[in-house]
Protein backbone atom coordinates (compact mmCIF):
# COMPACT_ATOMS: atom_id res chain seq x y z
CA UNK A 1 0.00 0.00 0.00
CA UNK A 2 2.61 2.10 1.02
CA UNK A 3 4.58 1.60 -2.40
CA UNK A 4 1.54 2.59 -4.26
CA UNK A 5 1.43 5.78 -2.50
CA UNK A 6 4.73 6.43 -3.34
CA UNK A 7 4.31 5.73 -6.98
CA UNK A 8 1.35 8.22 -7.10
CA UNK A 9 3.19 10.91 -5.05
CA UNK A 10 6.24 10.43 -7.44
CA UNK A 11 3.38 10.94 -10.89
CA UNK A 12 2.14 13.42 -9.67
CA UNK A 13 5.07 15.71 -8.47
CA UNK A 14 6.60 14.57 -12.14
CA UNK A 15 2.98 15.87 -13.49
CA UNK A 16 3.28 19.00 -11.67
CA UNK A 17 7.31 19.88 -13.00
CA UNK A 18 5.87 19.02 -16.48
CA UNK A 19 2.83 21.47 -16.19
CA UNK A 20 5.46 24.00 -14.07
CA UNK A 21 7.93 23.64 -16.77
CA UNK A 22 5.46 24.34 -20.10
CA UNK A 23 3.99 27.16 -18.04
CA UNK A 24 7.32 28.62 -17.67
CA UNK A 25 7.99 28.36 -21.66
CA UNK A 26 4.93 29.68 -22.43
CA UNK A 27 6.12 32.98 -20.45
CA UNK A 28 8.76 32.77 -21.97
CA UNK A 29 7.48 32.84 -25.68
CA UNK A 30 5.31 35.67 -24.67
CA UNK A 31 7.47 37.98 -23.33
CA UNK A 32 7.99 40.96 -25.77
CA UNK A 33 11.01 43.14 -26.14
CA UNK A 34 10.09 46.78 -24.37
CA UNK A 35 10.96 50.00 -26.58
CA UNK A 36 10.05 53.53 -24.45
CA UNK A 37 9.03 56.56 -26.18
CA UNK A 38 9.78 59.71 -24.08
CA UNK A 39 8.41 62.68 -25.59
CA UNK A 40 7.92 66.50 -24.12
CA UNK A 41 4.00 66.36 -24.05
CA UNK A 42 1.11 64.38 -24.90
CA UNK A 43 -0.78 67.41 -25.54
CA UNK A 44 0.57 68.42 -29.07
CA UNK A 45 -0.90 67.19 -32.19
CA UNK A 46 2.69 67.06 -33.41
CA UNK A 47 3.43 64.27 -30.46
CA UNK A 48 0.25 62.64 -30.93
CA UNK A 49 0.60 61.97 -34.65
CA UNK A 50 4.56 61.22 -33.67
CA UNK A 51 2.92 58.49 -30.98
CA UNK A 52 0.49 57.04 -33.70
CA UNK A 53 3.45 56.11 -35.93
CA UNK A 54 5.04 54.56 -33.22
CA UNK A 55 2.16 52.71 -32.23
CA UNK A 56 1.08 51.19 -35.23
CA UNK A 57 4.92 50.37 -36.24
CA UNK A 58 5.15 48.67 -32.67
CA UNK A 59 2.00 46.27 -33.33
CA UNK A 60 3.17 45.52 -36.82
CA UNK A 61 6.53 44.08 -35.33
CA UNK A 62 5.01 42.69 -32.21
CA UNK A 63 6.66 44.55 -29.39
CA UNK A 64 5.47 46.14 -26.76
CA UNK A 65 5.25 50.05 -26.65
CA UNK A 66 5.35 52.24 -23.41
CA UNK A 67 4.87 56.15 -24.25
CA UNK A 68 5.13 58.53 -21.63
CA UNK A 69 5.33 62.35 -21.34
CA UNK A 70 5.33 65.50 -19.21
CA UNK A 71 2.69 67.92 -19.00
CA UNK A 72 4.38 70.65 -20.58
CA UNK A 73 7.03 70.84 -22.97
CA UNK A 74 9.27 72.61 -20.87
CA UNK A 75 9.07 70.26 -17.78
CA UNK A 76 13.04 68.71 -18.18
CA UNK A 77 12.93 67.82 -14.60
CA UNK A 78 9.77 65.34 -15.27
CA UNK A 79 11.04 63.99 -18.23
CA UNK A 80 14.58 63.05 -16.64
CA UNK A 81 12.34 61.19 -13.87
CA UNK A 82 10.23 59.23 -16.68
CA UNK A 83 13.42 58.23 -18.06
CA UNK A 84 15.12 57.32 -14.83
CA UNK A 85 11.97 55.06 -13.87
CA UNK A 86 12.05 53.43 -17.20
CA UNK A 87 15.77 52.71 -16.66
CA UNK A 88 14.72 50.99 -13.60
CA UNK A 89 12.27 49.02 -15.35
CA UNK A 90 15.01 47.82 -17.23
CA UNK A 91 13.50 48.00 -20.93
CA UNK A 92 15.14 47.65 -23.89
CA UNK A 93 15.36 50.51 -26.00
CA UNK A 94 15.15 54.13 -24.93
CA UNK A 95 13.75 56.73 -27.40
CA UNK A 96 13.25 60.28 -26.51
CA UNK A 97 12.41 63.90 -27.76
CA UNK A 98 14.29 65.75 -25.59
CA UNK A 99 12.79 68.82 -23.70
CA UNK A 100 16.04 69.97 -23.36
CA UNK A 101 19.45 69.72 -25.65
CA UNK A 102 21.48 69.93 -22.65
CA UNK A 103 19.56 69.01 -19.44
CA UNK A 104 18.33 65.77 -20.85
CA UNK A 105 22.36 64.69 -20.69
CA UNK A 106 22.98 63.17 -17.40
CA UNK A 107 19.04 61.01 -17.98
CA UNK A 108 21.27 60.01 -21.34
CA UNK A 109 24.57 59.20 -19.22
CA UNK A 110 22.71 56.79 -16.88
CA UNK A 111 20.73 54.80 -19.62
CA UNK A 112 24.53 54.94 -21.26
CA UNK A 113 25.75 52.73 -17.76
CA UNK A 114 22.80 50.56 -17.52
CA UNK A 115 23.67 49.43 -21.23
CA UNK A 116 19.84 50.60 -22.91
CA UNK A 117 20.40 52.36 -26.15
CA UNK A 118 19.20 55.85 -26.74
CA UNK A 119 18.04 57.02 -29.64
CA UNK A 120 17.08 60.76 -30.12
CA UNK A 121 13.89 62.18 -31.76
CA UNK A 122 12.91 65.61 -33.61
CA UNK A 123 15.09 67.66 -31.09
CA UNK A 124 19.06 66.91 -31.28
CA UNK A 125 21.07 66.90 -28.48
CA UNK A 126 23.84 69.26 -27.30
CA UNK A 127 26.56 67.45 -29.19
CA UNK A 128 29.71 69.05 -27.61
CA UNK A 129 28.22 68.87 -24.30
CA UNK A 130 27.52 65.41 -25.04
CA UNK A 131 30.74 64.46 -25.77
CA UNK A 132 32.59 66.45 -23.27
CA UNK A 133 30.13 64.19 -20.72
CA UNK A 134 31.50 61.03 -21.97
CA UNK A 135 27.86 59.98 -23.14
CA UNK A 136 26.82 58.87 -26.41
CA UNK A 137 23.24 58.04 -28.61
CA UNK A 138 22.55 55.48 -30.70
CA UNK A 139 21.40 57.84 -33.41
CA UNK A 140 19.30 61.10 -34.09
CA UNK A 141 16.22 60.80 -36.39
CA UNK A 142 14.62 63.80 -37.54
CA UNK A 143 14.15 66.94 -39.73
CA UNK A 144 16.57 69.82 -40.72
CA UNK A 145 15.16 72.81 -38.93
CA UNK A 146 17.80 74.98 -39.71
CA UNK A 147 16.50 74.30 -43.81
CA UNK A 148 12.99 74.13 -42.46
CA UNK A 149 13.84 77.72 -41.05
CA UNK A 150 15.22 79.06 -44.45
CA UNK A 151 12.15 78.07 -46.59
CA UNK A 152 9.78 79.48 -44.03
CA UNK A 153 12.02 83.03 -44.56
CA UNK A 154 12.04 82.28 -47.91
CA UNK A 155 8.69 82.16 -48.49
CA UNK A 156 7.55 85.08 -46.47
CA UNK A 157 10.02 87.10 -48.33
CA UNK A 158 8.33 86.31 -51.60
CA UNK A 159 4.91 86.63 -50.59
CA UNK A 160 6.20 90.40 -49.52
CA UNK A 161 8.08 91.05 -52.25
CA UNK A 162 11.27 91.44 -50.36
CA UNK A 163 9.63 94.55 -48.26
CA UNK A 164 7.92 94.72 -45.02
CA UNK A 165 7.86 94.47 -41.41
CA UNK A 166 7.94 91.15 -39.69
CA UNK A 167 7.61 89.49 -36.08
CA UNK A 168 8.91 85.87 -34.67
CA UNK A 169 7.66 84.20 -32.26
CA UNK A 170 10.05 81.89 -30.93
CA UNK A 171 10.42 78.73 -29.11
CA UNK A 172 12.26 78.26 -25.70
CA UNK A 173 15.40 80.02 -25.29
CA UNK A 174 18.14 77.63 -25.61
CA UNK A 175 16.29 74.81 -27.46
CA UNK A 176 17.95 72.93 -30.59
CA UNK A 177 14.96 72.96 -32.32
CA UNK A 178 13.74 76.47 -32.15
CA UNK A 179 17.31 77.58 -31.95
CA UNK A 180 17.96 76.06 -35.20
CA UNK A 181 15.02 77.31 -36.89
CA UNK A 182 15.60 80.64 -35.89
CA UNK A 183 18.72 80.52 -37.28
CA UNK A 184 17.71 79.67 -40.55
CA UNK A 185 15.04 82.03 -40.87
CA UNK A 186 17.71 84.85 -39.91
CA UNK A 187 20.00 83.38 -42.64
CA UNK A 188 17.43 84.65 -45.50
CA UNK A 189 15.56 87.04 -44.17
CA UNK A 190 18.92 89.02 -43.07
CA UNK A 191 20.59 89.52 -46.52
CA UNK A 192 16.98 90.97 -47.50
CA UNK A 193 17.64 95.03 -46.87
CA UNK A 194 13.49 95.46 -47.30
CA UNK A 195 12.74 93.50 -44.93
CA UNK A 196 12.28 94.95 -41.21
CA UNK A 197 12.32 92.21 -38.39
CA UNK A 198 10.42 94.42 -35.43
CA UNK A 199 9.72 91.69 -32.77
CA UNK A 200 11.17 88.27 -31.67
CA UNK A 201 10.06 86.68 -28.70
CA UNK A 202 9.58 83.31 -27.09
CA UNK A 203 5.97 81.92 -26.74
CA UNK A 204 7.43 78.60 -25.36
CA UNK A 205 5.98 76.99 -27.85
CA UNK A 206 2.43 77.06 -26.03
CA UNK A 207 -0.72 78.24 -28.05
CA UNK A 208 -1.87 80.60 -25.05
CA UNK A 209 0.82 82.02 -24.77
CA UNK A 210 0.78 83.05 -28.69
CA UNK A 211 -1.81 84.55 -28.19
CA UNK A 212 -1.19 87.19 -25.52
CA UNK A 213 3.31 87.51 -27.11
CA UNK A 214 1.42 88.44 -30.22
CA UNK A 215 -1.17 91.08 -29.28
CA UNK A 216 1.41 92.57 -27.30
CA UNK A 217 3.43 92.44 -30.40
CA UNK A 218 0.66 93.82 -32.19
CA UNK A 219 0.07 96.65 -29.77
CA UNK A 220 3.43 98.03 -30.30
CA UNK A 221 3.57 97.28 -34.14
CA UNK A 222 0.36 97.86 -35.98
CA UNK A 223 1.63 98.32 -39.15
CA UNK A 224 3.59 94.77 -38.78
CA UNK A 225 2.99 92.16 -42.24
CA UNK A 226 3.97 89.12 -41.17
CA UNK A 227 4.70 87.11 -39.01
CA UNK A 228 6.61 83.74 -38.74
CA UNK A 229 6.39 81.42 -35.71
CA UNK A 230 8.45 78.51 -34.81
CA UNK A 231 5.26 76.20 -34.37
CA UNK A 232 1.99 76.06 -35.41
CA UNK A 233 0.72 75.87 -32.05
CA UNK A 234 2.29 79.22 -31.30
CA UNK A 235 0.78 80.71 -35.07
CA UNK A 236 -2.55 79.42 -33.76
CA UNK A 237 -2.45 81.59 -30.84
CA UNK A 238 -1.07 84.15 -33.04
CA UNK A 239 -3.81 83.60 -35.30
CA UNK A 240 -6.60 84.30 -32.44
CA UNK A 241 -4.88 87.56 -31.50
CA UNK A 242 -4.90 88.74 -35.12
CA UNK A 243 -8.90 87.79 -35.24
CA UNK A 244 -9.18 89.71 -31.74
CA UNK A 245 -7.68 93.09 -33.51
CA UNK A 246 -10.03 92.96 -36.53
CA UNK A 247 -6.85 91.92 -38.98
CA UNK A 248 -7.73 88.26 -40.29
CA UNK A 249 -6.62 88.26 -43.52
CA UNK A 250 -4.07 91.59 -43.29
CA UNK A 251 -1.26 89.53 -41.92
CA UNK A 252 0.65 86.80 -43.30
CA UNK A 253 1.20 83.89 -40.79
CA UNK A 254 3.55 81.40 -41.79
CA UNK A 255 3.89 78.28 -38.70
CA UNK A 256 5.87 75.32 -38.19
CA UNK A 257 4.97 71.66 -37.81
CA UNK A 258 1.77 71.34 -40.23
CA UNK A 259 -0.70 70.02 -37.40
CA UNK A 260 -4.01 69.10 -38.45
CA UNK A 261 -5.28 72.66 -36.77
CA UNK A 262 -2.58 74.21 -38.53
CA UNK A 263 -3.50 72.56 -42.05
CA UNK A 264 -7.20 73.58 -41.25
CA UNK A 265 -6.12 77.24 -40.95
CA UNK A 266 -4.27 77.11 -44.30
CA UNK A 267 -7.62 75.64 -45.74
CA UNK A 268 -9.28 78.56 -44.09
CA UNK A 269 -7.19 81.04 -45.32
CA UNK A 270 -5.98 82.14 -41.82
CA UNK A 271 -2.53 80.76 -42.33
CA UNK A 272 -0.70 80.88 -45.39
CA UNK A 273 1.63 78.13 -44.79
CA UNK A 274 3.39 75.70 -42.38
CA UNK A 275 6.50 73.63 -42.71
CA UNK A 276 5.84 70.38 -42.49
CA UNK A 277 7.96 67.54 -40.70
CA UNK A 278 6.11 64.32 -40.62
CA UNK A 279 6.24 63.14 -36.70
CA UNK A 280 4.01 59.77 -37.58
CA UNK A 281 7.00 59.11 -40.08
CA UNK A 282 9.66 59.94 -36.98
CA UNK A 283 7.46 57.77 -34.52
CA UNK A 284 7.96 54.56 -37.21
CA UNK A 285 11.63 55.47 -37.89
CA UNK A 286 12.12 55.17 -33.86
CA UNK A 287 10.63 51.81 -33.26
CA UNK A 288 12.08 50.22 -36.46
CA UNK A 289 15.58 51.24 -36.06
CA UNK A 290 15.11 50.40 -31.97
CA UNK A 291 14.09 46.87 -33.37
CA UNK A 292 17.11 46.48 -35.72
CA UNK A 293 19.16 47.62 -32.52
CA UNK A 294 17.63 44.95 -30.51
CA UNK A 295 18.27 42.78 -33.00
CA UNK A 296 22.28 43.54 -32.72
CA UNK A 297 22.05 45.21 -36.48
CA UNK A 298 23.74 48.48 -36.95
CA UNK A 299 21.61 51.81 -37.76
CA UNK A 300 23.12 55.19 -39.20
CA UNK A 301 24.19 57.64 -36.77
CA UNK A 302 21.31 60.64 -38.42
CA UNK A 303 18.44 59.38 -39.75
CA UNK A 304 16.64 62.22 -41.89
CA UNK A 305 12.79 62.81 -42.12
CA UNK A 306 11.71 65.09 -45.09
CA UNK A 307 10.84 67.97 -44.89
CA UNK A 308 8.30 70.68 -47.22
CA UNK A 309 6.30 73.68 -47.09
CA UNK A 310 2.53 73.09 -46.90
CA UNK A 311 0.39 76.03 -48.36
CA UNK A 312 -3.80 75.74 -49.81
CA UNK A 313 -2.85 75.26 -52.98
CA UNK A 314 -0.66 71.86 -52.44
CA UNK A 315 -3.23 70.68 -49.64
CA UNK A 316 -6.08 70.92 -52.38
CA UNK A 317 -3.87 69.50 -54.74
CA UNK A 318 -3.05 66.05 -52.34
């Protein structure tokens, strides 16, 4: 009796380890490689088309996708915790638009020592800063905003005929991205003797805060043409100003980004153009090359994302 006991103990531990042992496999077979996707808000259209790219591309190649933001675009500190936390969580692949080109460094440095490969969206790092930390990214994938800059100027100067008065509104102070596009407006619209630059100031990027730069802009400068801003949520606000002081239609508004509100306004003749950047195109560029990373392949260190002007006629054209 006592030996048949033992034989039925002994089948069914040997049952259990069996049952243990596929359950274990099966856990195994599901587990999915983890790609983050940091970026500065979730408020945006330009993030949340950025985050549909990614989102789709991470379904299509069965991985799993974690997106997380701050609040505002200008909230470093919050970001550096969301990457910190996801460094903890040990995924696999870090990707992140970076709310700042040098504060975002030492979140970069300690994904760097915990071996989880960065790769930068939209907004390039500090590169000499970078380097002088001892930190490194897998690669940067995104738009030219210094040419994006340049066509913007270069379109504003022939819808004025090379004469008038104009007003930026730029992004934060210190930022790649609005940095850069600055720049490259300046680089045209500076060899143009006609043209009269008579404000530039930060909106951070933030719609409300469009709107009340550019009345005060408008206060001081009536008689101003155009005006070129370094987003379209910025324009937009811009745009509701303009409406407020009776002068839809009297001043040309040229944005940046090509939002869906911002590609409404063109239709509506409110803004005459936006540069557009494609962020659902950078969002499937991210996970891809984080995949081919993952999958010990080697990507290119920049990986462009084109780049045009949007104005009525080519949206009714499309």
């Amino acid at each position: 009796m006592n030996n048949v006991k033992l034989i039925i103990i002994f089948f069914i531990s040997l049952l259990l380890t069996v049952i243990i042992g596929c359950e274990r496999k099966q856990n195994n077979q599901d587990d999915k490689p983890v790609v983050a996707l940091v970026m500065k808000t979730l408020n945006n259209p330009f993030f949340i088309d950025m985050e549909k790219g990614a989102n789709e591309t991470a379904v299509k190649l069965g991985i799993e996708l974690i997106v997380q933001a701050a609040e505002r675009e200008v909230d470093v500190e919050k970001q550096m915790q969301i990457i910190e936390n996801l460094i903890q969580r040990k995924v696999d692949v870090i990707c992140v638009t970076p709310s700042g080109s040098k504060e975002i460094i030492p979140a970069i440095l300690k994904a760097n020592d915990a071996g989880i490969p960065v790769l930068v969206i939209d907004t390039r790092i500090d590169s000499a800063s970078l380097k002088e930390s001892g930190g490194y990214i897998s690669t940067f994938i995104g738009s030219d905003n210094f040419e994006g800059g340049k066509i913007a100027g270069q379109h504003i100067i022939q819808m004025l005929n090379g004469n008038g008065k104009v007003a930026i509104l730029e992004g934060i102070p210190g930022h790649e991205t609005g940095d850069a596009r600055l720049a490259g407006f300046h680089e045209v619209l500076d060899q143009i003797p006609g043209i009269e630059i008579v404000a530039s100031l930060t909106a951070n990027w933030e719609r409300d805060q469009g709107f009340y730069v550019f009345q005060n802009i408008l206060q001081a400068n009536p008689d101003v043409q155009a005006l070129f801003a370094c987003s379209d949520m910025m324009a937009l606000g811009a745009i509701e100003a303009i409406a407020s002081a009776g002068k839809t239609s009297e001043i040309l508004v040229v944005g940046f980004d090509a939002v869906k509100d911002g590609r409404d306004a063109i239709l509506n003749g409110t803004m005459n153009a936006s540069i557009a950047q494609h962020p659902s195109e950078m969002g499937k560029l991210s996970v891809e090359n984080a995949v081919r990373l993952m999958n010990g392949e080697s990507i290119p260190e920049y990986i462009p994302v084109r780049i045009e002007l949007i104005t009525k006629n080519k949206l009714l054209n499309n």
